[in-house]
C-alpha atoms as a PDB file:
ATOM      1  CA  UNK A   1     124.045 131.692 131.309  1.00  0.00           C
ATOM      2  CA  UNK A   2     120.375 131.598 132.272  1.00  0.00           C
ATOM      3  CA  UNK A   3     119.609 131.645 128.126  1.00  0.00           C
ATOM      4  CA  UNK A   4     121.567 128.594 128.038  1.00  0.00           C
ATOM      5  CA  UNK A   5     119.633 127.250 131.204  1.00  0.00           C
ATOM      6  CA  UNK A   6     116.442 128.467 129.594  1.00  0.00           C
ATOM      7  CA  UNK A   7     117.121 126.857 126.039  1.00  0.00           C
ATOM      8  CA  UNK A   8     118.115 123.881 127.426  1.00  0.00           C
ATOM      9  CA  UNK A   9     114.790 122.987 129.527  1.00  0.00           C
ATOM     10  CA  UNK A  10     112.459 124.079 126.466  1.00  0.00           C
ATOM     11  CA  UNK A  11     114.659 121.707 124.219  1.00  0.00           C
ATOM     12  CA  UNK A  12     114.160 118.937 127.037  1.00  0.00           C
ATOM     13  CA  UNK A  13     110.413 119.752 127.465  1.00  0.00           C
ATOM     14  CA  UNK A  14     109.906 119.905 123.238  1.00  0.00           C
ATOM     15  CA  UNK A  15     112.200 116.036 122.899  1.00  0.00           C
ATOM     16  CA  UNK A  16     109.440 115.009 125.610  1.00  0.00           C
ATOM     17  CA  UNK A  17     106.369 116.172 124.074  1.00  0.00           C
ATOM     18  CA  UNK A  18     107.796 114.197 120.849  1.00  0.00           C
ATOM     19  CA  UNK A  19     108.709 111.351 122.520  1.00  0.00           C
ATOM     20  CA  UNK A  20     104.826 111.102 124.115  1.00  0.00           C
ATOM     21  CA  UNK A  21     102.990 111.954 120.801  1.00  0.00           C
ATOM     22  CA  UNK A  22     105.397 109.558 118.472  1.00  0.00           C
ATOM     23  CA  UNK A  23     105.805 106.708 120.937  1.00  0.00           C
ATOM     24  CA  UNK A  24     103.886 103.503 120.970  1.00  0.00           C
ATOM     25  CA  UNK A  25     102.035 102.793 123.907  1.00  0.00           C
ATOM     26  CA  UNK A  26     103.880 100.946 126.747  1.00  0.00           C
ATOM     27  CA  UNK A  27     101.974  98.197 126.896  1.00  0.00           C
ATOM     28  CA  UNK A  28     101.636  97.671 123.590  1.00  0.00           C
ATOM     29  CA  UNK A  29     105.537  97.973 122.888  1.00  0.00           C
ATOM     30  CA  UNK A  30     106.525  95.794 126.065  1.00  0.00           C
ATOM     31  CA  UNK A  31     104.551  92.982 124.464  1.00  0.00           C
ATOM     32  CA  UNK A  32     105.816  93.473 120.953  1.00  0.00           C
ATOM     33  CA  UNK A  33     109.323  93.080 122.500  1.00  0.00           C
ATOM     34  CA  UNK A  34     109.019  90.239 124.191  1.00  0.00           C
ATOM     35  CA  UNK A  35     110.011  86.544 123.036  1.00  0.00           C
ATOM     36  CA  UNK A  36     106.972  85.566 119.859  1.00  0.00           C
ATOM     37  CA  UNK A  37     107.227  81.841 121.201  1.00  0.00           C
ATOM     38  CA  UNK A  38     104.493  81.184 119.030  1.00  0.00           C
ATOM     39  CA  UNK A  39     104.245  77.190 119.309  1.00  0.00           C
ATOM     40  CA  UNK A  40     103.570  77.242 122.913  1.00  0.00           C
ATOM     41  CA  UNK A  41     100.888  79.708 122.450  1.00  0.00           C
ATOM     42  CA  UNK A  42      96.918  78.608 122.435  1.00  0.00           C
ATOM     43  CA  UNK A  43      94.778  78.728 119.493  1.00  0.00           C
ATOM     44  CA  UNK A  44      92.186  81.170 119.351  1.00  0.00           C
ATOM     45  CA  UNK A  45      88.589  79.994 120.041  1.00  0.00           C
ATOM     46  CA  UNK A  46      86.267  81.320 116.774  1.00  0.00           C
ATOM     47  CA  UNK A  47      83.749  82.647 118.967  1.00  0.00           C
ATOM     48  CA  UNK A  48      86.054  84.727 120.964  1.00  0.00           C
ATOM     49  CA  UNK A  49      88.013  85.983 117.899  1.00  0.00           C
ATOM     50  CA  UNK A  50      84.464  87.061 116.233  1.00  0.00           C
ATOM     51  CA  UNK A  51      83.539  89.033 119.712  1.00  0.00           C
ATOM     52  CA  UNK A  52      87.245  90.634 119.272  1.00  0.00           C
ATOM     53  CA  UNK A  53      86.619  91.709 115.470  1.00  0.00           C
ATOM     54  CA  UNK A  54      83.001  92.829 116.117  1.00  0.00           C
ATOM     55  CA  UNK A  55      84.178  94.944 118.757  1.00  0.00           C
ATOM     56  CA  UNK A  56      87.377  96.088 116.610  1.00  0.00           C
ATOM     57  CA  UNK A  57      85.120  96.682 113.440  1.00  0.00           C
ATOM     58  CA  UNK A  58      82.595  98.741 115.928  1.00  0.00           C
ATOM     59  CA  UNK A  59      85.401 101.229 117.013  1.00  0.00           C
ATOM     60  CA  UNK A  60      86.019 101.426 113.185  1.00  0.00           C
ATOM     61  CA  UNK A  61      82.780 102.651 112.956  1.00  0.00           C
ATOM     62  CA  UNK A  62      81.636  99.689 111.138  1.00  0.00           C
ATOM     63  CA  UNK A  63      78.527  97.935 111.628  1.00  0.00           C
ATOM     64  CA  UNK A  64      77.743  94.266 111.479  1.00  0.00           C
ATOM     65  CA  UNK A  65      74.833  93.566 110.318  1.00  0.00           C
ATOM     66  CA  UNK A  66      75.041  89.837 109.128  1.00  0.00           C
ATOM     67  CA  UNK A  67      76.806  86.979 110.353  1.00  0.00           C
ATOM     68  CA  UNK A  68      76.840  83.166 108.903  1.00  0.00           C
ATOM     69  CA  UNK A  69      78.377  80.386 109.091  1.00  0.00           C
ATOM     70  CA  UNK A  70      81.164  79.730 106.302  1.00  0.00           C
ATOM     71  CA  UNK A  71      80.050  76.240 105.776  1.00  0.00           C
ATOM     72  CA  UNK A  72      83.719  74.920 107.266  1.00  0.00           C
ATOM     73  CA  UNK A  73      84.883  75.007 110.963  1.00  0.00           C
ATOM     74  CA  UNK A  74      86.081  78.016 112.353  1.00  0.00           C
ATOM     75  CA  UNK A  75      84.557  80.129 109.344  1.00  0.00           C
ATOM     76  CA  UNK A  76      82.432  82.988 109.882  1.00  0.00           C
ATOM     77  CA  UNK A  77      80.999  85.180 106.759  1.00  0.00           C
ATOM     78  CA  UNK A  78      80.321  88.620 108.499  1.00  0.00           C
ATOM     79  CA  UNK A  79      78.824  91.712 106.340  1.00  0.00           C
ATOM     80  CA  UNK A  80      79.657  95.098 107.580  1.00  0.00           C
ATOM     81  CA  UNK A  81      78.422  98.471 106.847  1.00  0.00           C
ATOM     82  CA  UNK A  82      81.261 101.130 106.899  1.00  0.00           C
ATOM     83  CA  UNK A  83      81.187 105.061 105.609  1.00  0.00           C
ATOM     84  CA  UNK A  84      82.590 105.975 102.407  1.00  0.00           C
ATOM     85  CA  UNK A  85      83.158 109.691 101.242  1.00  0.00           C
ATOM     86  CA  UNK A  86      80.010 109.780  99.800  1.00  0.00           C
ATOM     87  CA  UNK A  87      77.958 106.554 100.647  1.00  0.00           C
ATOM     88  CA  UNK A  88      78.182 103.383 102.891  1.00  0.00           C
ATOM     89  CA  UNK A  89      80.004 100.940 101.611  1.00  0.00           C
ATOM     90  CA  UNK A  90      79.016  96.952 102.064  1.00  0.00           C
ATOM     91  CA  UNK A  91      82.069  94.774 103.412  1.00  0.00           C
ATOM     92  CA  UNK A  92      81.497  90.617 102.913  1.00  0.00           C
ATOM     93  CA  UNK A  93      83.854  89.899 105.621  1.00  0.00           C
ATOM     94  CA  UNK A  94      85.405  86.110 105.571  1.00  0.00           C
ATOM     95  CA  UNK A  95      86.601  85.496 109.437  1.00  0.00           C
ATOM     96  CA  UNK A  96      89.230  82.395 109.709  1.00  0.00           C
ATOM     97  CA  UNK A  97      89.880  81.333 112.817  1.00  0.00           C
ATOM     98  CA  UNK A  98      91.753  77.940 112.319  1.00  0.00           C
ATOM     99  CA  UNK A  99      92.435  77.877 109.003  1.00  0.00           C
ATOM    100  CA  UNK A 100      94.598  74.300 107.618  1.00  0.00           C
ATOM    101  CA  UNK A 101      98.010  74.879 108.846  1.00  0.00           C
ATOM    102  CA  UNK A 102      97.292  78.176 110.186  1.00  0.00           C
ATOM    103  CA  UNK A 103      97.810  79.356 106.659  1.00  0.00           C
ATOM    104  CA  UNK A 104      94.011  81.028 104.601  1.00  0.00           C
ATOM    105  CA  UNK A 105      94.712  79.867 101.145  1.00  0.00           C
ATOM    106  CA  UNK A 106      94.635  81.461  98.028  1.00  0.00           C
ATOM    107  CA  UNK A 107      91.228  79.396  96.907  1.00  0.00           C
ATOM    108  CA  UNK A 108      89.309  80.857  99.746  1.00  0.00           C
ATOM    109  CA  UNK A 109      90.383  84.387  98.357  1.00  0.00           C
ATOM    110  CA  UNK A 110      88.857  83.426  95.285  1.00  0.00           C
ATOM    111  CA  UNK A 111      85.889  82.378  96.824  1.00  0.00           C
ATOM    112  CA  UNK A 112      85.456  85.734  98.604  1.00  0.00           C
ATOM    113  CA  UNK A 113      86.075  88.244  95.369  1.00  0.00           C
ATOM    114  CA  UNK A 114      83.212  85.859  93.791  1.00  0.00           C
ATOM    115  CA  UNK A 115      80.872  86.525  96.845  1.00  0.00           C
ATOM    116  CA  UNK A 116      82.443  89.989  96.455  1.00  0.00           C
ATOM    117  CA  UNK A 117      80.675  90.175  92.777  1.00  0.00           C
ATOM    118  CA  UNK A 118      77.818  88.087  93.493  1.00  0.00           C
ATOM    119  CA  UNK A 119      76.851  90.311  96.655  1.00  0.00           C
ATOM    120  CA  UNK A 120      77.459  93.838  95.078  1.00  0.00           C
ATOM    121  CA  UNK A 121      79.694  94.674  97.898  1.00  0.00           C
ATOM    122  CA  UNK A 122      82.591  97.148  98.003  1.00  0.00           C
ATOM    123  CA  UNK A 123      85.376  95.274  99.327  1.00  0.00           C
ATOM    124  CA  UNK A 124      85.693  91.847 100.639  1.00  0.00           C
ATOM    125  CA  UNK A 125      87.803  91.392 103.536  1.00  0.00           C
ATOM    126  CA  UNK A 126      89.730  88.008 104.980  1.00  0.00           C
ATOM    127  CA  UNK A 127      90.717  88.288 109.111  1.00  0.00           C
ATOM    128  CA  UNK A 128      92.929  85.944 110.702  1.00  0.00           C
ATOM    129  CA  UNK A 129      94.863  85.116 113.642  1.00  0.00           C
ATOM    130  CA  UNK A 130      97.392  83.452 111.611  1.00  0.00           C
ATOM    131  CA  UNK A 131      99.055  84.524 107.636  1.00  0.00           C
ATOM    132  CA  UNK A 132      97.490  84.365 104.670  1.00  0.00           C
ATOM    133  CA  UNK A 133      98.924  82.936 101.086  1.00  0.00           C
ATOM    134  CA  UNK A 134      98.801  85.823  98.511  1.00  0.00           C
ATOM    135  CA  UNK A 135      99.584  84.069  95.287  1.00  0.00           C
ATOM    136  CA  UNK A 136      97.170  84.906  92.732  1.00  0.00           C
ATOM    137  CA  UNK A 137      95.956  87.757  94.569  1.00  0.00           C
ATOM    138  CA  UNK A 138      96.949  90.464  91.852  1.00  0.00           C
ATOM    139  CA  UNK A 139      94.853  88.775  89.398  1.00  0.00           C
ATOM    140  CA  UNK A 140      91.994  89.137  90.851  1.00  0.00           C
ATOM    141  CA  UNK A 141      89.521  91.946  90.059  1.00  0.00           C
ATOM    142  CA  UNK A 142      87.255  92.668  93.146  1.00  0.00           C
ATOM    143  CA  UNK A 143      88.970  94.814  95.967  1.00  0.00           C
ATOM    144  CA  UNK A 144      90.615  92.798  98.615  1.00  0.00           C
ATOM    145  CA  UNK A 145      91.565  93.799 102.430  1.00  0.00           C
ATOM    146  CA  UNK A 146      93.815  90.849 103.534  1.00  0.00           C
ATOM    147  CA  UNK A 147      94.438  91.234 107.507  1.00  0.00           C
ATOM    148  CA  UNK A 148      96.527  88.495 108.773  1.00  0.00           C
ATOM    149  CA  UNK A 149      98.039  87.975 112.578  1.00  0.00           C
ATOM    150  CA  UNK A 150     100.142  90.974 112.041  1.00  0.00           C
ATOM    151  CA  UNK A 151      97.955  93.459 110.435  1.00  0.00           C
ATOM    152  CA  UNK A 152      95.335  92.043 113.088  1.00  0.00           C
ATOM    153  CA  UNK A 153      97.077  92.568 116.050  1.00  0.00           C
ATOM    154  CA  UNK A 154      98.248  96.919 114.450  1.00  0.00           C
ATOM    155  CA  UNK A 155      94.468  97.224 114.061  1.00  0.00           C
ATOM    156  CA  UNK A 156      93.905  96.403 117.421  1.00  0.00           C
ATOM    157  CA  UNK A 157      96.635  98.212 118.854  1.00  0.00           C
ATOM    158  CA  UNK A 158      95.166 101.219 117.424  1.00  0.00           C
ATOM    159  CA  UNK A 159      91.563 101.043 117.741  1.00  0.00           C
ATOM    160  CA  UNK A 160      90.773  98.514 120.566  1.00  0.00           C
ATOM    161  CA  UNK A 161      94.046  98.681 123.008  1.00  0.00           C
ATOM    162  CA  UNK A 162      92.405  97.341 125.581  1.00  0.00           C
ATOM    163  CA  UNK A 163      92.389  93.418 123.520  1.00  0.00           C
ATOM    164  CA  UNK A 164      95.878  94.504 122.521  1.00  0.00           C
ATOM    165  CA  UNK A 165      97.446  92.339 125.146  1.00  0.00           C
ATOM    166  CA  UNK A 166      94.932  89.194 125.179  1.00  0.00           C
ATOM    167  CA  UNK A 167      95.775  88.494 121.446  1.00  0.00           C
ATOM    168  CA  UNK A 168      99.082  88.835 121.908  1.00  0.00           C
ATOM    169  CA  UNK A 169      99.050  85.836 123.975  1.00  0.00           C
ATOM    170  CA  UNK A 170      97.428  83.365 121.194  1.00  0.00           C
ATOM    171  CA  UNK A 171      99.274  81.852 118.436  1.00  0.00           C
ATOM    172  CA  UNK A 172      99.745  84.393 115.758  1.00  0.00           C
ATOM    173  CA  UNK A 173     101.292  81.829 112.855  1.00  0.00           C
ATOM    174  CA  UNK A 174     103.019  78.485 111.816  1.00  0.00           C
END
């Protein structure tokens, strides 16, 4: 009888220790199950999503080290220095925050692998708030990181929790 009483509390204490390294964090899953609602959310401002990635791409352990103006509103070129295996690779980093329709089209894409080439960089990398349109994308050569709303808001859940819950309430799509 006490085996049984025994067995039974390590097989509770073992289910909790799985549930508490496997589980999301609360916050983090309380927001993702609540209502989207995505119309009546606010925009992001561009400044305060570029304070949010610089931060994000810092506990990355990536380094900005240039930032310009895209040359349209709400378009940020960033260039960030992240570790490889065996060297540092060079990011061109193309930040949207209010892209046309809250959609990054495929032309911009285009327009980063050619900055991609032209700069000698590793990868080239498009962040946004909102989704991005992938047609074309496999035929293009240079390496691509697309992060849209969704992927934006798992990278921030993981490496910057603490913003986790402020971009959750701006607009994330159409």
């Amino acid at each position: 009888m006490a085996l049984v009483v025994l067995l039974a509390v390590f097989g509770g204490l073992a289910v909790m220790l799985l549930l508490a390294r496997f589980a999301g964090h609360p916050a983090v899953l309380r927001a993702e199950s609540a209502g989207s609602g995505q119309a009546s959310k606010p925009e992001i401002d561009a400044g305060r999503l570029r304070f949010i990635v610089t931060q994000l791409f810092e506990a990355m352990e990536m380094k900005i080290t240039e930032a310009e103006p895209l040359g349209h509103a709400g378009g940020t070129r960033l260039v960030a220095m992240g570790h490889g295996s065996l060297r540092s690779l060079r990011h061109i980093v193309y930040l949207e925050a209010s892209p046309p329709g809250f959609v990054v089209d495929a032309t911009l894409l285009l327009t980063l692998a050619e900055d991609v080439a032209a700069d000698r960089a590793s990868v080239g990398v498009v962040v946004t708030p909102y989704d991005i349109d992938r047609t074309g994308v496999g035929g293009i050569e240079a390496e691509l990181e697309l992060v849209d709303g969704r992927a934006l808001l798992k990278l921030i859940g993981k490496h910057l929790p603490s913003c986790y819950l402020e971009m959750r309430d701006y607009r994330a799509g159409p």
